[in-house]
Structure formats: structure tokens, C-alpha cells
C-alpha atoms as a PDB file:
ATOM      1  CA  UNK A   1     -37.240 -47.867   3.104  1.00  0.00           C
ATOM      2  CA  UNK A   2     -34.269 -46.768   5.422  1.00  0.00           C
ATOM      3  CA  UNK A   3     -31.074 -45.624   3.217  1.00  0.00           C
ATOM      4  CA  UNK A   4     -27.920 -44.051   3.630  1.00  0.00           C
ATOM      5  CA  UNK A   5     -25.586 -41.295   1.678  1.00  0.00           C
ATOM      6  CA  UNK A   6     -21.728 -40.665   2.799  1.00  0.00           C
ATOM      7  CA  UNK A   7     -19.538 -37.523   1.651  1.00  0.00           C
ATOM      8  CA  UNK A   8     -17.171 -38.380  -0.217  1.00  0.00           C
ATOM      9  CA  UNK A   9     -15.143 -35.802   0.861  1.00  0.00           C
ATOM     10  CA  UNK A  10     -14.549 -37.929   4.021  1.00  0.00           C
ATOM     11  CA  UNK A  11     -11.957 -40.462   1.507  1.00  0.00           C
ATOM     12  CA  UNK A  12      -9.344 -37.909   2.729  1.00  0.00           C
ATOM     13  CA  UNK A  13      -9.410 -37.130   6.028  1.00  0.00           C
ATOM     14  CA  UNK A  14     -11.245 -40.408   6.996  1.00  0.00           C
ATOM     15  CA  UNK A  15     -10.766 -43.554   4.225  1.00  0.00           C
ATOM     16  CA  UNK A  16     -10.686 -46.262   6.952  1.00  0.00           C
ATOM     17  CA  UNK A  17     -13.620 -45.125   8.116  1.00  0.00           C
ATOM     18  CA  UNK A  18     -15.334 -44.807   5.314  1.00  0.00           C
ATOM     19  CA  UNK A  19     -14.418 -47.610   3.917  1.00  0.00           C
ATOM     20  CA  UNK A  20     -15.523 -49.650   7.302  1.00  0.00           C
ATOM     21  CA  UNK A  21     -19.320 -48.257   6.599  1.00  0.00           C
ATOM     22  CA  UNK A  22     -19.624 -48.593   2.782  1.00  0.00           C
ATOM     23  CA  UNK A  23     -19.098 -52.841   3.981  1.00  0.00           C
ATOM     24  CA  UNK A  24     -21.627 -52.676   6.028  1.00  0.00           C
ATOM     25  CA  UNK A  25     -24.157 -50.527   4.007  1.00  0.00           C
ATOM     26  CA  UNK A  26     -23.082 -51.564   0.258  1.00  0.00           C
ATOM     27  CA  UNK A  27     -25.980 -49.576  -1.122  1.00  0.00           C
ATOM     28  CA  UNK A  28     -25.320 -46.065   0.559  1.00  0.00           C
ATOM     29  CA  UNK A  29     -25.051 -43.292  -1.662  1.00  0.00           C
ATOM     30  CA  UNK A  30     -21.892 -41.025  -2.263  1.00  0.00           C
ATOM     31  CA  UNK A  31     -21.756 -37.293  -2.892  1.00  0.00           C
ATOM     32  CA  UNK A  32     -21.111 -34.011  -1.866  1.00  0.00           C
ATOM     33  CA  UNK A  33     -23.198 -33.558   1.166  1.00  0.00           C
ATOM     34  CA  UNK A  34     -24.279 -29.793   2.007  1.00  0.00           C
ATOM     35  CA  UNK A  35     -24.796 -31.451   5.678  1.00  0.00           C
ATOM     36  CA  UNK A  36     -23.195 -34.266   7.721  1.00  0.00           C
ATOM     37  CA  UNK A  37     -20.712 -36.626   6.766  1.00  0.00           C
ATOM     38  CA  UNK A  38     -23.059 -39.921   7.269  1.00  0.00           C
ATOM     39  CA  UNK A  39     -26.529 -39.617   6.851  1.00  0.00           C
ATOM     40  CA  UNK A  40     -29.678 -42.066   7.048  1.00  0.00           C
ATOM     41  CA  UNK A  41     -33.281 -41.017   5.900  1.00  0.00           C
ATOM     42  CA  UNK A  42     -36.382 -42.413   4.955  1.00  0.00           C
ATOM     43  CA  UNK A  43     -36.792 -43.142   1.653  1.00  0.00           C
ATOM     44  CA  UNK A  44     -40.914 -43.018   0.782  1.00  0.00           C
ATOM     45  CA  UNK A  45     -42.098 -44.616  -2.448  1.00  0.00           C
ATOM     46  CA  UNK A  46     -42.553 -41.140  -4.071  1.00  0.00           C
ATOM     47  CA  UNK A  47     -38.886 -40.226  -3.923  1.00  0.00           C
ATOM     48  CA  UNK A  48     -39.956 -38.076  -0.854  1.00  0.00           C
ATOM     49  CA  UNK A  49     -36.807 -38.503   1.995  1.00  0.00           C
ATOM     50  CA  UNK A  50     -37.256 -37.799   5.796  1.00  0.00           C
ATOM     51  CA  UNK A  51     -36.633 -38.943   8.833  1.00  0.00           C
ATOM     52  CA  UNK A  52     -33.121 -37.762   8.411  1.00  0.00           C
ATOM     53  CA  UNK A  53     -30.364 -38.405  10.880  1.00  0.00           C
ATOM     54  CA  UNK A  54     -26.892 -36.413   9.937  1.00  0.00           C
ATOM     55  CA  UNK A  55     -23.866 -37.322  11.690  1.00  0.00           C
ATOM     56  CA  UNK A  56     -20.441 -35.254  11.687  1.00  0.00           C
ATOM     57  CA  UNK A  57     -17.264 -36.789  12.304  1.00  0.00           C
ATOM     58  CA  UNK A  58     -14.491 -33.587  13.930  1.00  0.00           C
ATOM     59  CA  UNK A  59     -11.557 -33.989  15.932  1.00  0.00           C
ATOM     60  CA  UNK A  60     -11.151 -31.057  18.424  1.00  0.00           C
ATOM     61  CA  UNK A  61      -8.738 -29.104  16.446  1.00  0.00           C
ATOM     62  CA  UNK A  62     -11.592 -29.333  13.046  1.00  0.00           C
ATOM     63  CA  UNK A  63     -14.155 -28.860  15.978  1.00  0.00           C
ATOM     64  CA  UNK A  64     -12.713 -25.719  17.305  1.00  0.00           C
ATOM     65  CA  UNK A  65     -11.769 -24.131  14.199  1.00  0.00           C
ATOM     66  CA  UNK A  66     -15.416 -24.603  12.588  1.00  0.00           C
ATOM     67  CA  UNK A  67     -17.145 -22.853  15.045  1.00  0.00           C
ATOM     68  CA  UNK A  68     -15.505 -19.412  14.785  1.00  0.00           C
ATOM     69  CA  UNK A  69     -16.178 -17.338  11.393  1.00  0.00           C
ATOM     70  CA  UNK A  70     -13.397 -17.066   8.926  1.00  0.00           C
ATOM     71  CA  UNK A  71     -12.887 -13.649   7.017  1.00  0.00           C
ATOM     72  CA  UNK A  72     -15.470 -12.010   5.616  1.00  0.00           C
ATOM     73  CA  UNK A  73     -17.659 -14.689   6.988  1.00  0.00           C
ATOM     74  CA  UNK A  74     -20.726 -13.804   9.347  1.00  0.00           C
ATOM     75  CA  UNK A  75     -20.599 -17.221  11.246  1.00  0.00           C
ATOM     76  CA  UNK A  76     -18.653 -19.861  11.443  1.00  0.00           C
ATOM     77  CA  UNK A  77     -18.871 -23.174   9.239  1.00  0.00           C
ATOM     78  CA  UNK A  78     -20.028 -25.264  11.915  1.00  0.00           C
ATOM     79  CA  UNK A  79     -23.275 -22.963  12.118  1.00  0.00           C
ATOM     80  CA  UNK A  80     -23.239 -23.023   8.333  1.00  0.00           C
ATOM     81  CA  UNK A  81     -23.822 -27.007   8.953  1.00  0.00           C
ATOM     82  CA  UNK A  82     -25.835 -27.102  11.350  1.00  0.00           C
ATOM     83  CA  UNK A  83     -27.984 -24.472  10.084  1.00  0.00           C
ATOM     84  CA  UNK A  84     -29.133 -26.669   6.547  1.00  0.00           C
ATOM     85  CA  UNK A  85     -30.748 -29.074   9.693  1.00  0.00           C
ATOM     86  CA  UNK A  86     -34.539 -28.819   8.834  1.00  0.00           C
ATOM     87  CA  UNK A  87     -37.248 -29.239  11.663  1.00  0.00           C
ATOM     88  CA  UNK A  88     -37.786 -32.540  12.948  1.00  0.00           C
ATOM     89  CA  UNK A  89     -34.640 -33.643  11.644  1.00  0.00           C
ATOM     90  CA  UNK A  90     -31.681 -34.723  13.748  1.00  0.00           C
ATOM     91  CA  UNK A  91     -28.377 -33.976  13.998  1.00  0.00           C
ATOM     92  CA  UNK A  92     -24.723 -35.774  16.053  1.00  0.00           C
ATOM     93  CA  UNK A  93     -21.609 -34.355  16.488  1.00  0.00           C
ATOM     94  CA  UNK A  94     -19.212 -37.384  16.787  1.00  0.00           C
ATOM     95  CA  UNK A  95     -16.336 -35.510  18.679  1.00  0.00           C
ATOM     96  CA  UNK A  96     -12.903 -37.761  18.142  1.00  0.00           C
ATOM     97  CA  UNK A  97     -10.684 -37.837  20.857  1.00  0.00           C
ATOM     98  CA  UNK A  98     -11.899 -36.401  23.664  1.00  0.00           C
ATOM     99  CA  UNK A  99     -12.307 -38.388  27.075  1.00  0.00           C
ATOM    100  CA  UNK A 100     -16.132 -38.872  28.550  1.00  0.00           C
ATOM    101  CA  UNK A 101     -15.318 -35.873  30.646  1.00  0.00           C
ATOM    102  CA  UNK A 102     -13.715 -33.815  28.509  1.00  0.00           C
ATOM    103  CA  UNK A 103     -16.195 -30.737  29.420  1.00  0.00           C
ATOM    104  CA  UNK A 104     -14.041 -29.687  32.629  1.00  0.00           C
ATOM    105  CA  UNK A 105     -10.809 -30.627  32.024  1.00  0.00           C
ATOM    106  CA  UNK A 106     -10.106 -27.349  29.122  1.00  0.00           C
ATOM    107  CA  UNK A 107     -10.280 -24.281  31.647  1.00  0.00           C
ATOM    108  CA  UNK A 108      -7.498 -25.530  33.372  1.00  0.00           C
ATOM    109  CA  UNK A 109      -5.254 -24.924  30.303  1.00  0.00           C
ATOM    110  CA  UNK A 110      -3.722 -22.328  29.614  1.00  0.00           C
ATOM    111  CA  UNK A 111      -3.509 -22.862  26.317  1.00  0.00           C
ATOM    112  CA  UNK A 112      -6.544 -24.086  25.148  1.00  0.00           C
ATOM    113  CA  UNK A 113      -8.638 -21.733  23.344  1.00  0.00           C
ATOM    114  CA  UNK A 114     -11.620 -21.330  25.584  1.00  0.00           C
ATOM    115  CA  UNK A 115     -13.816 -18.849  23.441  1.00  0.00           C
ATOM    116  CA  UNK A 116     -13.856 -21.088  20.654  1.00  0.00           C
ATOM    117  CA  UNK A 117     -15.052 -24.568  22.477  1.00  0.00           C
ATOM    118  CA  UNK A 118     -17.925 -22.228  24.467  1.00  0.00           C
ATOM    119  CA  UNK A 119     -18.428 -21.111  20.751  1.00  0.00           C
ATOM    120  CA  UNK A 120     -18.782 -24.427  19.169  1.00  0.00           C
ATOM    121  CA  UNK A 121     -20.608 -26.479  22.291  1.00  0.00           C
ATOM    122  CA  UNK A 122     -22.839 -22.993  22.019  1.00  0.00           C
ATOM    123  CA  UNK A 123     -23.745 -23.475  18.378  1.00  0.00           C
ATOM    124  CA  UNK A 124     -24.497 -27.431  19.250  1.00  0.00           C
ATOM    125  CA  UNK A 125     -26.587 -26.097  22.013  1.00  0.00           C
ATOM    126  CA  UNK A 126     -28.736 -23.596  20.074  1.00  0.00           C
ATOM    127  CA  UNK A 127     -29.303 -26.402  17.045  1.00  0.00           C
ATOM    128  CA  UNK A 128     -30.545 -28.539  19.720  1.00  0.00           C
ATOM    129  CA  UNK A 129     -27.870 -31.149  18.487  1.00  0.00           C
ATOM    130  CA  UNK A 130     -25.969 -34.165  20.063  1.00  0.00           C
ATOM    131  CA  UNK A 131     -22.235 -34.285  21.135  1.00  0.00           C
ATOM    132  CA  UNK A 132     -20.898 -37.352  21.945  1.00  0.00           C
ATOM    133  CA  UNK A 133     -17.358 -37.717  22.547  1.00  0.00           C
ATOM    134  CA  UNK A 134     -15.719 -40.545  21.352  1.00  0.00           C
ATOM    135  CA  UNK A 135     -12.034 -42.644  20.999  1.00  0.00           C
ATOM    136  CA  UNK A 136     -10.459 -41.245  17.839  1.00  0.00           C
ATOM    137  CA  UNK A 137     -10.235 -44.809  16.697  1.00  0.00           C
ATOM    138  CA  UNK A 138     -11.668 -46.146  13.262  1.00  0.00           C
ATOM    139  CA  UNK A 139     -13.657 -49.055  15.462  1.00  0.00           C
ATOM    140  CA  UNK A 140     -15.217 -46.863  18.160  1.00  0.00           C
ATOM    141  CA  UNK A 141     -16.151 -44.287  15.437  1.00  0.00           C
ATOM    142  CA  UNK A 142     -17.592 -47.109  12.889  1.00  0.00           C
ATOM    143  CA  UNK A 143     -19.663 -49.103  16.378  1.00  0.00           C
ATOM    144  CA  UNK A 144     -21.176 -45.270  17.350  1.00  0.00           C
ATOM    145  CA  UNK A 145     -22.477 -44.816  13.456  1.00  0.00           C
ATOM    146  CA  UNK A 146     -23.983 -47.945  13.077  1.00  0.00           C
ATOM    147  CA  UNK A 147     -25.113 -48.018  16.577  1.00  0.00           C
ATOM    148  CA  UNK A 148     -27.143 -44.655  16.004  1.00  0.00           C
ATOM    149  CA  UNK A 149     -28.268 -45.292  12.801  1.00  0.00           C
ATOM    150  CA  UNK A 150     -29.755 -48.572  14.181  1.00  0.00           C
ATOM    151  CA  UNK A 151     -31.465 -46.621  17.372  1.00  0.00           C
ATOM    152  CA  UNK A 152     -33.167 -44.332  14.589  1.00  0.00           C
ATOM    153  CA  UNK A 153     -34.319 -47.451  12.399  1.00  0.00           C
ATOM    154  CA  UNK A 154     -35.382 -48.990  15.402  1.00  0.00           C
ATOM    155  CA  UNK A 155     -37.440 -45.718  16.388  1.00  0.00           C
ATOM    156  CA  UNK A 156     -38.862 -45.009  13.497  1.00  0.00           C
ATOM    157  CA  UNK A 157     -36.804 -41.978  13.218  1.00  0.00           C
ATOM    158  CA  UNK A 158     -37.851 -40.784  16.853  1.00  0.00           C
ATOM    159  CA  UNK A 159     -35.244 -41.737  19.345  1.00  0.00           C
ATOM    160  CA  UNK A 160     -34.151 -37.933  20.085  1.00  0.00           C
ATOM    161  CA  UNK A 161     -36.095 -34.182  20.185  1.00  0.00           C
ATOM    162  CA  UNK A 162     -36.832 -32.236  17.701  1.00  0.00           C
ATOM    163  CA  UNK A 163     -34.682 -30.025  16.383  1.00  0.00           C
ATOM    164  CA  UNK A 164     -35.407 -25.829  15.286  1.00  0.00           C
ATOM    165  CA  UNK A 165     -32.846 -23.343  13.759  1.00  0.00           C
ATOM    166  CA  UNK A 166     -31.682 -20.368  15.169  1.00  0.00           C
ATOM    167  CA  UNK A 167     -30.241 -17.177  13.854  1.00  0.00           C
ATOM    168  CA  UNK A 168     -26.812 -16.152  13.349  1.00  0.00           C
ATOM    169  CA  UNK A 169     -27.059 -13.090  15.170  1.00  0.00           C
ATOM    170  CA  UNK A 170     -28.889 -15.520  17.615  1.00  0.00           C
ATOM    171  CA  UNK A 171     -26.052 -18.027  18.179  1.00  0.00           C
ATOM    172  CA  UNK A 172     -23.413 -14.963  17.741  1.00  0.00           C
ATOM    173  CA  UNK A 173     -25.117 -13.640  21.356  1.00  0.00           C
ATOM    174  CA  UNK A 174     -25.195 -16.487  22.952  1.00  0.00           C
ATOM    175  CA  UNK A 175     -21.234 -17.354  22.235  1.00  0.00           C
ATOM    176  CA  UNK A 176     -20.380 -13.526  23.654  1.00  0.00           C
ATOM    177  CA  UNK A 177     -22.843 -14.019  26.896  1.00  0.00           C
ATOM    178  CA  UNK A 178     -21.400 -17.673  27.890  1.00  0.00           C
ATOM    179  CA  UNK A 179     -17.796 -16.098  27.810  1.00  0.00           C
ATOM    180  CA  UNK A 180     -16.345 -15.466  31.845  1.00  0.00           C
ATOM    181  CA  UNK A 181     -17.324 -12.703  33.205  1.00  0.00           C
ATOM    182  CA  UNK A 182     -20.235 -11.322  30.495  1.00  0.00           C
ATOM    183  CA  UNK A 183     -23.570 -13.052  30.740  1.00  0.00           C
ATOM    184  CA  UNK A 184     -26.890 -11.679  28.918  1.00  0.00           C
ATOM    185  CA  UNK A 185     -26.335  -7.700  30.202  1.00  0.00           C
ATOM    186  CA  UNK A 186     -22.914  -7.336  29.277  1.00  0.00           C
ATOM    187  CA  UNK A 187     -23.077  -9.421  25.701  1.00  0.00           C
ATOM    188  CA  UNK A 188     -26.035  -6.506  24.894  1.00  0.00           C
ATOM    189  CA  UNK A 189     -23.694  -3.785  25.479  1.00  0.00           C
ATOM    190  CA  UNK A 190     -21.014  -5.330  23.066  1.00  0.00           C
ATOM    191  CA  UNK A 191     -23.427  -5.681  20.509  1.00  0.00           C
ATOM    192  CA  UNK A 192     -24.802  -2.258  20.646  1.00  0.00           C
ATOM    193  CA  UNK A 193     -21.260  -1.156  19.965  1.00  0.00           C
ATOM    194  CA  UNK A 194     -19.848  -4.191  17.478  1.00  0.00           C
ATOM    195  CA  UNK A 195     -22.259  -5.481  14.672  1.00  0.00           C
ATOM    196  CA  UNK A 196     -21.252  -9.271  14.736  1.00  0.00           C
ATOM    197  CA  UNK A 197     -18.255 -10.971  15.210  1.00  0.00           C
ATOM    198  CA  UNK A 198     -16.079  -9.619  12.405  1.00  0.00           C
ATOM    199  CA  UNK A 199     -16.062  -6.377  14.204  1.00  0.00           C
ATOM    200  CA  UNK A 200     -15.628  -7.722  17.526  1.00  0.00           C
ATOM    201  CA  UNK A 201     -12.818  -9.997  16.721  1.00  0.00           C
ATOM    202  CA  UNK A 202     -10.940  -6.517  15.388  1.00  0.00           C
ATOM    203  CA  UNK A 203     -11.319  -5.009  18.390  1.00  0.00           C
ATOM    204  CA  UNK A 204      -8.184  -3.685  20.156  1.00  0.00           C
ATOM    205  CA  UNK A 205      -7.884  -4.403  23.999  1.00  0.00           C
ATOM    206  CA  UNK A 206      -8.230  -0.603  24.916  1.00  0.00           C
ATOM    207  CA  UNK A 207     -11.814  -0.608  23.136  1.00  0.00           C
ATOM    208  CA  UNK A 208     -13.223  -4.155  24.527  1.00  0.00           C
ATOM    209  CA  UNK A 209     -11.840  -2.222  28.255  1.00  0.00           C
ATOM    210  CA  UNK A 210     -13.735   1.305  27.613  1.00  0.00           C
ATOM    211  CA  UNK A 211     -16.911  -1.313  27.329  1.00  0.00           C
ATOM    212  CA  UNK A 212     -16.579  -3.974  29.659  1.00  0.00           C
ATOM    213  CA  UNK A 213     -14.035  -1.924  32.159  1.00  0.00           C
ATOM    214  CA  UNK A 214     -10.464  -3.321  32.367  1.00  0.00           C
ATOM    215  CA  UNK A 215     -10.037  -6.005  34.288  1.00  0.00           C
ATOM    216  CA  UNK A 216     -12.998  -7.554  32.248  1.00  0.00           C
ATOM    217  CA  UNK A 217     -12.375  -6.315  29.057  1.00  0.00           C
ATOM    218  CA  UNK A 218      -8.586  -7.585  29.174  1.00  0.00           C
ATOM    219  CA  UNK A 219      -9.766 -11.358  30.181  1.00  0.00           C
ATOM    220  CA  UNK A 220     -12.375 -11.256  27.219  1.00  0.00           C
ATOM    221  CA  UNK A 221      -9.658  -9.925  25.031  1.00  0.00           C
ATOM    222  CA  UNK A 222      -7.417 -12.931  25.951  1.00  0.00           C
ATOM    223  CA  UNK A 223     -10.591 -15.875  25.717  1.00  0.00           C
ATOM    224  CA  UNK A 224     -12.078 -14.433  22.844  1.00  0.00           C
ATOM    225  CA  UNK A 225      -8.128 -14.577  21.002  1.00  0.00           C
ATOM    226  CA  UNK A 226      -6.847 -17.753  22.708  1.00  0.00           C
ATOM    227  CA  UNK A 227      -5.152 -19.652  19.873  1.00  0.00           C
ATOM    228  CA  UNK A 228      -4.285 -23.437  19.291  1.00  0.00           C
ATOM    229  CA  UNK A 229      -1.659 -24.829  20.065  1.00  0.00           C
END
């Protein structure tokens, strides 16, 4: 049989919400969820669950933040998430507020913290995961849920690819090589210099130039630093 777990964590951030979905699935399952914020599965007579579909709920700001690593952290939590995705399970980002064409409206902002969205779109990417923007508005979010869990019922569990994990180190590349300016060759030559992102984030300017020259090192400098605001 098909069931359904929610994080309660999400009665803070997100009790409309919530509280939309436990109506229309009275018999889903609360708790601390190590992965996704609303999840469906197959439940086999055994006990045995699969099938699983796990969908996160971000904003952009929660979106952006998640995908860069903290202190003393090797990757960021939005890796850590996406990383407890077994094979053959599946995995959406629901990302709140954030028009249908919200991938090429960002670099025209001065403002907007660049390294960070490649970052998280990056980690998405590498997961082999879903993004779907959405209207940050408790109906939209509530029709997309129900509408995907419905599509996975429907399919059996089979309505989107595979998914396989990837590295750290892995996903950490791929970030650095999708910044302007780097690609593959020039990502290599950070990393023989800079184990992992703790070190490159404490990089001064004058070092990230001696590398990448100055003109290139200064723009990475400024992407990979780019704060919120």
C-alpha cells in the first residue's frame, strides 16, 4: 500500500501547509525526517518501504544558503539531503517563489549571489533531482504535492529516472568548474592547491589571482563571496 510521512519540523516554517496535507492524507506519518519534508513510499506487507518519492519545500533564500557548507562542514546541507537519496529513489525540490523562468533572470543582479545558486542547481544536477519552481503560496505548493504524489501512485513509482549519488568532492568540482570563467581545466588547478571548499572559501583575493591570473581570479573572488541581500 501507498503511504505518506511529513516532518514535523515543517509546523514552523510551514503550518498552513502542513496542515492543508495532513486533511487530505489523515493517515500520514509524522517525524523527524533525515530526508525531505513530504514523502510517499510503498509500504509492502513485510514492513519493507520503497518506491520512495521525497519532496523539499525551500524558498530561495533557505535554497541558497543550503547549498554552500557551513563551518567546519565539508558540504553543504542541501548535499547532506540529497545525499541520504538511495538508488532508484526519487527526489523534488519544490522551489517557492521563483517565476517559471527564474534561471536567467539572476546574472543580471548585481546582488544576487551567483556562486551559491550554480552551487545549489549543481548539487540538484549531480543527484539527478527535480526543481520545479513554484508560487510561494500555500495552494500552489499543496496542488504540486498532491499532484506528484498522485503521478508516482499512478506510475507505480516510475514516472521519473533513476536516481545515483555522487561524492562530495564530486559535487564540490563541479560547483568550482560551472563558476564564469573556470570550466573543468581551471577547477583542477584550484583543487590541486585548496583541499575542498573550507580552504577555498578562506582564500584571500591575491592567492585565488596567483592561480587563476587577475582578472579571473578577482571575478571568482567576487561570485564565489557574493552575499544576500
Amino acid at each position: 500500500m501507498w503511504r505518506q510521512e511529513f516532518d514535523n519540523r515543517e509546523e514552523a516554517g510551514s503550518k498552513q501547509i502542513l496542515q492543508r496535507l495532513r486533511k487530505l492524507y489523515p493517515d500520514a506519518v509524522m517525524g523527524n525526517l533525515p530526508s525531505g519534508d513530504y514523502n510517499q513510499f510503498w509500504l509492502e506487507d513485510t514492513g519493507e518501504r520503497s518506491k520512495y518519492i521525497r519532496i523539499e519545500s525551500k524558498k530561495l533564500k533557505d535554497f541558497l544558503d543550503s547549498s554552500m557548507p557551513q563551518r567546519g562542514e565539508m558540504v553543504g546541507r542541501l548535499w547532506s539531503q540529497l545525499s541520504q537519496v538511495k538508488e532508484g529513489e526519487k527526489f523534488v525540490i519544490l522551489l517557492r517563489g521563483v517565476p517559471q523562468n527564474g534561471y536567467s533572470w539572476f546574472p543580471d543582479r548585481n546582488d544576487f549571489p551567483w556562486g551559491r545558486y550554480v552551487g545549489a542547481l549543481n548539487s540538484v544536477t549531480h543527484a539527478h533531482a527535480v526543481l520545479i519552481p513554484v508560487a510561494d503560496t500555500t495552494e500552489t505548493v499543496v496542488t504540486a504535492i498532491d499532484t506528484l504524489f498522485r503521478l508516482h501512485r499512478e506510475s507505480g513509482g516510475r514516472f521519473y529516472p533513476d536516481v545515483r549519488p555522487f561524492s562530495g568532492i564530486e559535487w564540490q568540482r563541479g560547483v568550482v568548474s560551472m563558476f564564469p570563467q573556470i570550466g573543468g581545466k581551471r577547477a583542477d588547478l584550484l583543487w590541486k592547491r585548496y583541499n575542498g571548499f573550507d580552504e577555498l572559501l578562506g582564500a584571500a583575493v591575491e592567492d585565488l589571482e596567483e592561480v587563476l591570473g587577475r582578472a579571473t581570479g578577482r571575478k571568482f573572488y567576487g561570485n564565489l563571496h557574493a552575499p544576500w541581500r
